[in-house]
Protein backbone atom coordinates (compact mmCIF):
# COMPACT_ATOMS: atom_id res chain seq x y z
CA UNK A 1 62.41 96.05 132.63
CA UNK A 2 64.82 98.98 131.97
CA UNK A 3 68.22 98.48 129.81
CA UNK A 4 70.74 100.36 130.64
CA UNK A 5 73.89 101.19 128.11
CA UNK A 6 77.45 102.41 129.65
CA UNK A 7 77.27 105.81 129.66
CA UNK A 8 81.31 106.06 129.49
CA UNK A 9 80.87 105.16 125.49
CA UNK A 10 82.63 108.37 124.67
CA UNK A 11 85.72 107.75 126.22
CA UNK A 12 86.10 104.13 125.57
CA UNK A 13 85.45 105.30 121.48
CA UNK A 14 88.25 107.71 121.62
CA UNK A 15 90.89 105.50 124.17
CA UNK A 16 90.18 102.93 120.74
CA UNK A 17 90.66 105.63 117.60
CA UNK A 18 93.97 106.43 119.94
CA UNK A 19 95.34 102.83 120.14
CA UNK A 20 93.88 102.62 116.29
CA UNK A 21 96.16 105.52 114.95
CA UNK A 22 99.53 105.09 114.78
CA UNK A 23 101.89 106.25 117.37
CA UNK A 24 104.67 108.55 116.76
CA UNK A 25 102.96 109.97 113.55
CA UNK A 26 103.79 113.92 112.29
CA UNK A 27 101.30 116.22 112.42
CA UNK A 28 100.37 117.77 109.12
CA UNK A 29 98.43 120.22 107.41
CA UNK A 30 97.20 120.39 103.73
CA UNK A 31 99.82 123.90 103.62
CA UNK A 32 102.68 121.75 104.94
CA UNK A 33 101.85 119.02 102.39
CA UNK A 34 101.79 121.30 99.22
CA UNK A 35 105.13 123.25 100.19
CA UNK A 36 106.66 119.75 100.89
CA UNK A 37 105.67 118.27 97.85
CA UNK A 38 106.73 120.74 95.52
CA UNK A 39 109.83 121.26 97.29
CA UNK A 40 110.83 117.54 96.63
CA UNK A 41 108.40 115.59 94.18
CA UNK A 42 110.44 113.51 91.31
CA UNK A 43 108.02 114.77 88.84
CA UNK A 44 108.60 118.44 89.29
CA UNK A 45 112.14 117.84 89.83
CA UNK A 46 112.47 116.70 86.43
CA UNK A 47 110.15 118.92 84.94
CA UNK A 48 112.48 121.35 86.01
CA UNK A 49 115.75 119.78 85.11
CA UNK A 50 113.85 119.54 81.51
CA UNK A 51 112.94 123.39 81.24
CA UNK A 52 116.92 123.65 82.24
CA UNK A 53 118.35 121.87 79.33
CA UNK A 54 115.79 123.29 77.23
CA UNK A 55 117.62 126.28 78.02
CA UNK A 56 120.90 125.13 77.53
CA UNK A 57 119.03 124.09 73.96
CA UNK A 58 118.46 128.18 73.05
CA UNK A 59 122.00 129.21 74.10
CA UNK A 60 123.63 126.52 71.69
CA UNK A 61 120.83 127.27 69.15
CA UNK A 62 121.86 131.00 69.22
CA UNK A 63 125.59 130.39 68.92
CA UNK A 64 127.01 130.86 65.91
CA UNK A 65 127.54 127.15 63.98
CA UNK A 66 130.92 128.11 62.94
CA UNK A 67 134.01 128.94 63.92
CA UNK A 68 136.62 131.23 62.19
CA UNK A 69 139.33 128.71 60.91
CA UNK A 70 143.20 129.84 60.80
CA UNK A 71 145.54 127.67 58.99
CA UNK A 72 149.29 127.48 58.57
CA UNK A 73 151.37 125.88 55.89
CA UNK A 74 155.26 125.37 55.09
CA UNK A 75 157.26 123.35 53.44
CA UNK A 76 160.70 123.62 50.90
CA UNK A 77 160.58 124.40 47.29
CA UNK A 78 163.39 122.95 45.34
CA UNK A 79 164.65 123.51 41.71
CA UNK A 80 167.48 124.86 39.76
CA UNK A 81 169.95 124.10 42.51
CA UNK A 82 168.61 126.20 45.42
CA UNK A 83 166.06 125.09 48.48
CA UNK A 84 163.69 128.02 50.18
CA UNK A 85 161.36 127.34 52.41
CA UNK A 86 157.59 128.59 51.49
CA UNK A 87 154.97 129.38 54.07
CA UNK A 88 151.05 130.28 54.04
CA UNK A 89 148.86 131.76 56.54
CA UNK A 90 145.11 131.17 55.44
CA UNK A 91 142.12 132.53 57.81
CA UNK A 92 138.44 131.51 57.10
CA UNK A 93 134.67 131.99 58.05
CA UNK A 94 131.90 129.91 56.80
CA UNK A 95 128.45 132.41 57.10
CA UNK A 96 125.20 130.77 57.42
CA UNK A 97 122.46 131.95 54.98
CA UNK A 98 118.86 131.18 54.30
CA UNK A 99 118.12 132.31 58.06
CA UNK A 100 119.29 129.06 59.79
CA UNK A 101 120.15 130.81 62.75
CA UNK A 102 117.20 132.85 63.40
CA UNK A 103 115.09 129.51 62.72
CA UNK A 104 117.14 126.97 65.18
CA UNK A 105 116.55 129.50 68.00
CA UNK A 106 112.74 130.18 67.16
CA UNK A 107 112.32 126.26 67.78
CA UNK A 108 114.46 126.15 70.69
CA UNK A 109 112.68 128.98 72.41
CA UNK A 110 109.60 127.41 71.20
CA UNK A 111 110.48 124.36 73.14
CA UNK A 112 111.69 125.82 76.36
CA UNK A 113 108.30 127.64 76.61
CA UNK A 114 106.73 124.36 76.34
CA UNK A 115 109.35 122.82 79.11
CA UNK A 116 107.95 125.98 81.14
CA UNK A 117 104.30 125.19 80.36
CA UNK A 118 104.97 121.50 81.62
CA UNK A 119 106.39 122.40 84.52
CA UNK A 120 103.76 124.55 85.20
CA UNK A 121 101.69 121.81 84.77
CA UNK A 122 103.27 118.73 86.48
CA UNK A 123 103.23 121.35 89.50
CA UNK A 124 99.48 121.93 89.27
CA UNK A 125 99.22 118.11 89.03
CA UNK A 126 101.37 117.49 92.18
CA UNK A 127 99.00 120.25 94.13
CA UNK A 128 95.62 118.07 92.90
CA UNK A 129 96.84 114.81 94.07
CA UNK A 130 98.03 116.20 97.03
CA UNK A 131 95.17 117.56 98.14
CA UNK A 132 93.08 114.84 96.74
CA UNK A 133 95.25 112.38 98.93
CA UNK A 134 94.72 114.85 102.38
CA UNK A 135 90.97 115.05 101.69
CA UNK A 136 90.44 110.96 101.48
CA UNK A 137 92.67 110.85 104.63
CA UNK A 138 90.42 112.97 106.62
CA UNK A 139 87.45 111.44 105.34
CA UNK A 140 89.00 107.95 105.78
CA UNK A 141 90.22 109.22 109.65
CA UNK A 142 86.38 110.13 109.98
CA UNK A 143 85.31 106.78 109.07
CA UNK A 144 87.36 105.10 111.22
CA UNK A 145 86.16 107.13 114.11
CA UNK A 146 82.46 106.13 112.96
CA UNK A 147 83.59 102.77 112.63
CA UNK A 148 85.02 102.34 116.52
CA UNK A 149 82.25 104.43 117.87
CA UNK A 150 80.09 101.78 116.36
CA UNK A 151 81.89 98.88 117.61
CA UNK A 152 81.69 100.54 121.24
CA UNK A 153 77.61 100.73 120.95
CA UNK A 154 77.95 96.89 119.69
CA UNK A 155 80.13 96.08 122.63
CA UNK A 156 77.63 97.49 125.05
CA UNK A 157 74.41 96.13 123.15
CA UNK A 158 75.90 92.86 123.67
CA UNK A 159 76.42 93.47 127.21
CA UNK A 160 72.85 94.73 127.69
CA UNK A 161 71.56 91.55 125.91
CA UNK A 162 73.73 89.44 128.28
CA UNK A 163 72.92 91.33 131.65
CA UNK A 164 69.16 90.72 130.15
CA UNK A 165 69.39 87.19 129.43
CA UNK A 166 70.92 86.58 133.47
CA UNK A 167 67.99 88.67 134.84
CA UNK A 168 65.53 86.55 132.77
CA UNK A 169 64.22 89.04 130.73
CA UNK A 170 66.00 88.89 127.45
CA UNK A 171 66.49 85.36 124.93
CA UNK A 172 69.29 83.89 123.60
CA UNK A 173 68.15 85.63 119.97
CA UNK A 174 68.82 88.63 121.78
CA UNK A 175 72.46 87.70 122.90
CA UNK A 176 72.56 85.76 119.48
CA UNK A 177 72.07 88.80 117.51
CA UNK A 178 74.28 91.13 119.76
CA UNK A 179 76.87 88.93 119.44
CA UNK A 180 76.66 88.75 115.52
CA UNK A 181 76.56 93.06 115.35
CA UNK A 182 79.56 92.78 117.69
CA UNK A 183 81.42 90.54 115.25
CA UNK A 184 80.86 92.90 112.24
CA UNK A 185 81.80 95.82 113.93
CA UNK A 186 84.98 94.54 115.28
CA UNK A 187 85.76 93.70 111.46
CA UNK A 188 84.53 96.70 109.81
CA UNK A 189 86.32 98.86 112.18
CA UNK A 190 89.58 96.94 111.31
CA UNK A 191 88.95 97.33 107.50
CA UNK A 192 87.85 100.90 108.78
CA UNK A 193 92.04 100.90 110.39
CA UNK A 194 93.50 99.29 106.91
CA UNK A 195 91.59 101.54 104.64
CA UNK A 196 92.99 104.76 107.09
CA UNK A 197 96.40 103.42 106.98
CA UNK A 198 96.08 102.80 102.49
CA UNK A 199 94.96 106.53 102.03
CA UNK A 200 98.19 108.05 104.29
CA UNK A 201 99.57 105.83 102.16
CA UNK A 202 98.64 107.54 99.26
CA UNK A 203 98.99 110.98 100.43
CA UNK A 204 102.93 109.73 101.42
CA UNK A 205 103.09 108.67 97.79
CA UNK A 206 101.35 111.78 96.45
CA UNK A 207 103.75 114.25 98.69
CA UNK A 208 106.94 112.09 97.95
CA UNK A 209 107.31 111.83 101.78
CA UNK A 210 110.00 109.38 102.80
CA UNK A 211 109.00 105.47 103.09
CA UNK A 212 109.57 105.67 106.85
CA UNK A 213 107.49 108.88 107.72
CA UNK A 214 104.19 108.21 109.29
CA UNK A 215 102.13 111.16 108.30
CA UNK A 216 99.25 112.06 110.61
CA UNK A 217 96.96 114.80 108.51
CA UNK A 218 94.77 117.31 110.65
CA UNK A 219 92.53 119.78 109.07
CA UNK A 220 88.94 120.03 107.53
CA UNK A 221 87.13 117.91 104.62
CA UNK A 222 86.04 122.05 103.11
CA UNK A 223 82.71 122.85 101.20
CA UNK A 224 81.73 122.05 98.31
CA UNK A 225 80.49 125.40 96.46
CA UNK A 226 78.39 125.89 93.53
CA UNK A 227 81.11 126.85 90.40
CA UNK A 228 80.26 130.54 89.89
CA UNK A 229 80.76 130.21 86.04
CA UNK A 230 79.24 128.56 83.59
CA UNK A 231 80.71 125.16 81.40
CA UNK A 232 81.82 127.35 78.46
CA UNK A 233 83.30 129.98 80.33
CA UNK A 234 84.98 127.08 82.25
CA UNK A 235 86.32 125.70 78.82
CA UNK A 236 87.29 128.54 78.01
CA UNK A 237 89.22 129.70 80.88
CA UNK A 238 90.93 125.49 80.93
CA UNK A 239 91.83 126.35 77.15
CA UNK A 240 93.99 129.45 78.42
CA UNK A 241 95.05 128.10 81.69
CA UNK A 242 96.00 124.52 81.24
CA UNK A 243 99.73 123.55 81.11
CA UNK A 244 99.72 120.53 79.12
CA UNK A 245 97.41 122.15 76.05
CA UNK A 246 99.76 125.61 76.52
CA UNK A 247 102.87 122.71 75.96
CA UNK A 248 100.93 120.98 72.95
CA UNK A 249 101.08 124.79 71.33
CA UNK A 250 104.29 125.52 72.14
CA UNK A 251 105.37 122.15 70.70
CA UNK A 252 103.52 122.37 67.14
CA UNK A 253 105.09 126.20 67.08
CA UNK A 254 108.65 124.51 67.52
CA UNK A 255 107.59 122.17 64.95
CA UNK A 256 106.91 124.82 62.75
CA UNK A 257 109.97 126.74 63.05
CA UNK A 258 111.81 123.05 62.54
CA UNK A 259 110.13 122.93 58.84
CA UNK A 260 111.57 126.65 58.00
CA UNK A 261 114.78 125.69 59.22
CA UNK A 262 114.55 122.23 57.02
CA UNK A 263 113.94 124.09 54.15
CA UNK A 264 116.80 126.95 55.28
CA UNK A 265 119.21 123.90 55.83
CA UNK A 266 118.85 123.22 51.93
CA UNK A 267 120.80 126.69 51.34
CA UNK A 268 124.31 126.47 50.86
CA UNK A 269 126.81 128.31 53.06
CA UNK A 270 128.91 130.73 52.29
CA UNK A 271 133.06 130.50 53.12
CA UNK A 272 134.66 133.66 52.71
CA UNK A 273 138.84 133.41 53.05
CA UNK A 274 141.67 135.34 52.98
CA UNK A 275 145.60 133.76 52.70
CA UNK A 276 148.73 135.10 52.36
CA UNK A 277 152.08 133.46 51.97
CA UNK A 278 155.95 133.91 50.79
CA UNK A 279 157.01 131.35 47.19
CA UNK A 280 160.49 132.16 46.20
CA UNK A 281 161.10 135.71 47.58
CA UNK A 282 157.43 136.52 46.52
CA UNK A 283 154.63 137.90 48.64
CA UNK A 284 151.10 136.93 48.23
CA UNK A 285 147.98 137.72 49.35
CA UNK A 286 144.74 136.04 48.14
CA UNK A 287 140.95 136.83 49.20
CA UNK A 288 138.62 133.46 48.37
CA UNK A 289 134.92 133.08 48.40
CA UNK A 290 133.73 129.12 48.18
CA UNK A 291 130.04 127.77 48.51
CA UNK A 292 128.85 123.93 48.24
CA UNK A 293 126.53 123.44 45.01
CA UNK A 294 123.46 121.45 46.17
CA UNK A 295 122.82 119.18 43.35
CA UNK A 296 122.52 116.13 45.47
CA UNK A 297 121.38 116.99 48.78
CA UNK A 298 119.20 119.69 49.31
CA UNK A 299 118.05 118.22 52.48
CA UNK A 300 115.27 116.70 50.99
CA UNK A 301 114.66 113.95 53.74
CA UNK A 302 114.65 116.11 56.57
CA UNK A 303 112.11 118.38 54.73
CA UNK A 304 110.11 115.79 54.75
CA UNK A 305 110.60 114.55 58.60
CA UNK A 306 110.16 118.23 59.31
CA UNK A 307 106.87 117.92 57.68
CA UNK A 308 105.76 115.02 59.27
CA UNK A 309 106.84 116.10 62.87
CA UNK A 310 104.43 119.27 62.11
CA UNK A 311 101.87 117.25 61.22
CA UNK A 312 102.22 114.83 64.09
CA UNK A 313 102.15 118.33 66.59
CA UNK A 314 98.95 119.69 65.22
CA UNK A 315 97.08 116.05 66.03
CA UNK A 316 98.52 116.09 69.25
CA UNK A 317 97.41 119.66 70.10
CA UNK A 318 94.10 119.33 68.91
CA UNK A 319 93.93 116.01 70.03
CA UNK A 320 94.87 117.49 73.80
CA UNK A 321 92.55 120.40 73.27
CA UNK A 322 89.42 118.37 72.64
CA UNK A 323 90.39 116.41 75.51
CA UNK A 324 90.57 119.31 77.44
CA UNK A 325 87.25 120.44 76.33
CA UNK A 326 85.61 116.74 77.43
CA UNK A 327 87.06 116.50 80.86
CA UNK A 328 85.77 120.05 81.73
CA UNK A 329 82.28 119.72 80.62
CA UNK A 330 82.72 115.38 82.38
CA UNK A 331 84.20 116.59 85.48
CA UNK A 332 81.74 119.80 86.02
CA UNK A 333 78.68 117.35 85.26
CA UNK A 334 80.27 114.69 88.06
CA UNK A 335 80.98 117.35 90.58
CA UNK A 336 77.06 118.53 90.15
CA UNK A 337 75.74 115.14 90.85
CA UNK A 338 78.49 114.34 93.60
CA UNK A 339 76.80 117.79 95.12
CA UNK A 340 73.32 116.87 94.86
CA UNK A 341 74.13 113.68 96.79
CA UNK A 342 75.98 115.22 99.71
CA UNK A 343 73.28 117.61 100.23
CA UNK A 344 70.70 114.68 99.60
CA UNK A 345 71.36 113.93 103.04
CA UNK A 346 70.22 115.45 106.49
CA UNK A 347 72.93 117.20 107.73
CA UNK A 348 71.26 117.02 111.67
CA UNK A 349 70.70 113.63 111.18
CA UNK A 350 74.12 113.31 110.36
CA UNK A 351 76.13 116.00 112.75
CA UNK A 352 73.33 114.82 115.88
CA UNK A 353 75.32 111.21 115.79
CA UNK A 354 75.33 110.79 119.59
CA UNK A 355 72.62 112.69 120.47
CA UNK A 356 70.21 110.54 118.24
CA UNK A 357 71.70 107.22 119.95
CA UNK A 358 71.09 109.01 123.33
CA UNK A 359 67.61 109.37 121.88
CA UNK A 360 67.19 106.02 120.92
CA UNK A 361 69.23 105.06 124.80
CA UNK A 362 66.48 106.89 126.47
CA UNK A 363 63.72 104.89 124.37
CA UNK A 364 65.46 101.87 125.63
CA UNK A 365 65.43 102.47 129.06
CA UNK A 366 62.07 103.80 129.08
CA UNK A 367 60.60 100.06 127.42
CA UNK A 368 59.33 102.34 124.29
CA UNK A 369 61.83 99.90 121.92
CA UNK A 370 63.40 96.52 122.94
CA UNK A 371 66.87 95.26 122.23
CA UNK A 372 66.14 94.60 119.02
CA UNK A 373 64.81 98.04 117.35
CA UNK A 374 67.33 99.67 119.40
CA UNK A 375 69.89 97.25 117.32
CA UNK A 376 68.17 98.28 114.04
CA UNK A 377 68.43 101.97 115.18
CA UNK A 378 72.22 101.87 115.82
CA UNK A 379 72.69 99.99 112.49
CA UNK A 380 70.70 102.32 110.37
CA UNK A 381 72.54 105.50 112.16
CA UNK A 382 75.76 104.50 111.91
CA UNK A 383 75.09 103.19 108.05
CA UNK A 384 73.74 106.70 107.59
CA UNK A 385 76.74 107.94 108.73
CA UNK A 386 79.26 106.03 106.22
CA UNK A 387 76.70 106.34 103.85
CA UNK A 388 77.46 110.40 104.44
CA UNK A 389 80.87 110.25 103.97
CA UNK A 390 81.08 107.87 100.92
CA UNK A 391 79.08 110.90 99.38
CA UNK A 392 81.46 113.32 100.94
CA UNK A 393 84.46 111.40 99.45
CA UNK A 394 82.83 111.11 95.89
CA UNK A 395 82.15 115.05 95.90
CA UNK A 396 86.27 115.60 96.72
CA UNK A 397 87.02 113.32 94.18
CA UNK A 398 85.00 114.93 92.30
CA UNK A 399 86.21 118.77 93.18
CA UNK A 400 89.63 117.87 92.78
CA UNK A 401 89.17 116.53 89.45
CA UNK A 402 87.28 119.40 87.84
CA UNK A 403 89.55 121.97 89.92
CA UNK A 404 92.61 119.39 87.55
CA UNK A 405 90.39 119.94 83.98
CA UNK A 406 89.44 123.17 84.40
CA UNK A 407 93.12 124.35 86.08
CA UNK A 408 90.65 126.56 88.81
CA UNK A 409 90.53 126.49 92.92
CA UNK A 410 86.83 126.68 93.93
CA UNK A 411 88.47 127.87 97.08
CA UNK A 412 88.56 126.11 100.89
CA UNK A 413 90.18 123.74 102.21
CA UNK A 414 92.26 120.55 101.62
């Protein structure tokens, strides 16, 4: 006897992905993500406020330290019967020397280019997650699809093994086993809706979206092309291009500039002055020179913290560069094999979806395959098809992270 499935499987799938997405939910693309995240992420906004007091840091590290200093004194002088009043008018300035000046601003200048760098960098970071986030949202959106397609073939296998059983051609096993594929369907599909709903989630979070936006990304999962360079030339080009290694460099050059100025700071100053006040009917004028003799501090102690702060730069640079150097070579190795399994699979197997359950329909109908391999058939095609996209959400994770090591696009989209 002949077994015939609903042929309006289609619609029903879609009228359930509908009700299964939210309702009310803004459209999105991966463009409108980026410009919205770096127009309002925390991290870049203080990444920026940073490289903005680091600037306030060159203009105060530029200004002269002191002051010219204008004094005034008066008072009587008394003796031998009479009472005048005597006055004074002093003016100072206290010179830096030892290069103090020059010093303080090479550090500051140091550090704002290292504020730049990291803003540079917390931006690229805000751009990978992003479109990290928009890629498992797709792929999750796909899944979910697969997942209520499947429970619509389950629904109608079970019906076929019912209508079967009342005719008195089919078994209870039959209705047994439909009714068991039924029951996982209907919960994979709704872990299928909670995973969906956990990676718009994390796109929100990744974008900085507001907690009551519902986000509803559109777009394409992109290729995954073969990197046109090789790993060194990859290092290479992540040693250059990198923010947070460019801000480890910048950082150990303020450091350096910090021990000059340490050792500068151990220089006395120079006070030049010049006076002139009235004793008695008599005018004077006096021109002073006065410097601090550095017997007991000679800024000893911050030489040393200078020192150590240098020290403490050059681990941390090299420490980030050989980091740098590791994730490359890690990530490029990961991304290979994430490749090799995405194209491991049969892409008509996997695009032909319906038309190899039609296939397997027709085979149904005609008596070539009973209830039973047709249920083994649907399994193993719609397992082939998450199976698929677990490899195609391995190989974005994997893109995204060595497009993050080796600060590179391969290109496409998210």
């Amino acid at each position: 006897m002949r077994t015939r499935l609903s042929g309006a499987r289609a619609v029903c799938a879609a009228l359930v992905l509908a009700a299964a997405l939210p309702a009310r939910a803004d459209r999105l693309t991966i463009d409108q993500a980026l410009r919205r995240a770096l127009q309002r992420h925390p991290d870049v906004e203080v990444a920026a406020a940073d490289l903005e007091a680091a600037g306030g840091q060159v203009t105060a590290a530029r200004t002269r330290t002191y002051n010219p200093e204008l004094g005034v004194a008066a008072g009587p002088a008394w003796g031998g019967g009479d009472t005048v009043l005597d006055y004074e008018l002093s003016l100072s300035q206290t010179f830096e020397l030892g290069g103090k000046r020059s010093r303080r601003t090479d550090a500051a200048r140091a550090r704002q280019e290292a504020a730049l760098a990291r803003l540079r960098w917390s931006r690229e970071q805000v751009v990978a997650r992003v479109r990290r986030a928009f890629a498992f949202a797709l792929i999750e959106r796909q899944r979910l699809g697969v997942e209520v397609q499947a429970q619509n073939v389950a629904d109608e296998l079970r019906a076929a093994a019912a209508e079967r059983l009342r005719l008195g051609a089919g078994t209870q096993l039959e209705v047994n086993v439909a009714l068991a594929a039924t029951g996982r369907a209907r919960h994979d599909r709704v872990d299928a809706e909670r995973s969906y709903e956990l990676a718009v989630v994390e796109l929100s979070t990744a974008m900085a979206a507001p907690p009551e936006e519902v986000l509803d990304p559109v777009g394409d999962i992109g290729a995954f092309p073969v990197p046109p360079l090789q790993e060194a030339a990859y290092v290479e080009q992540a040693r250059r291009r990198r923010g947070d290694l460019a801000a480890a460099g910048h950082e150990r050059e303020a450091a350096e500039a910090e021990v000059a100025l340490a050792g500068a700071l151990g220089t006395p100053d120079l006070t030049v002055a010049v006076s002139y006040g009235r004793s008695e009917g008599t005018h004077i004028a006096l021109v002073g020179i006065s410097m601090p003799i550095p017997i007991f501090n000679r800024n000893r102690g911050g030489r040393a913290a200078a020192r150590a702060g240098l020290k403490r730069a050059r681990l941390v640079e090299g420490s980030t560069g050989r980091e740098v150097e590791r994730g490359v070579r890690a990530a490029l190795r990961a991304y290979a094999k994430a490749r090799e399994s995405v194209e491991a699979f049969d892409r008509e197997v996997v695009d032909r979806l319906d038309e190899n359950l039609e296939l397997a329909r027709e085979s149904l109908r005609t008596g070539n395959i009973g209830l039973f391999e047709f249920n083994i058939v649907r399994r193993d095609l719609f397992e082939t098809q998450l199976a698929y996209l677990d490899a195609l959400a391995e190989a974005a994770d994997a893109r995204f992270a060595l497009e993050s090591a080796a600060a590179i696009s391969l290109g496409g989209t998210p």
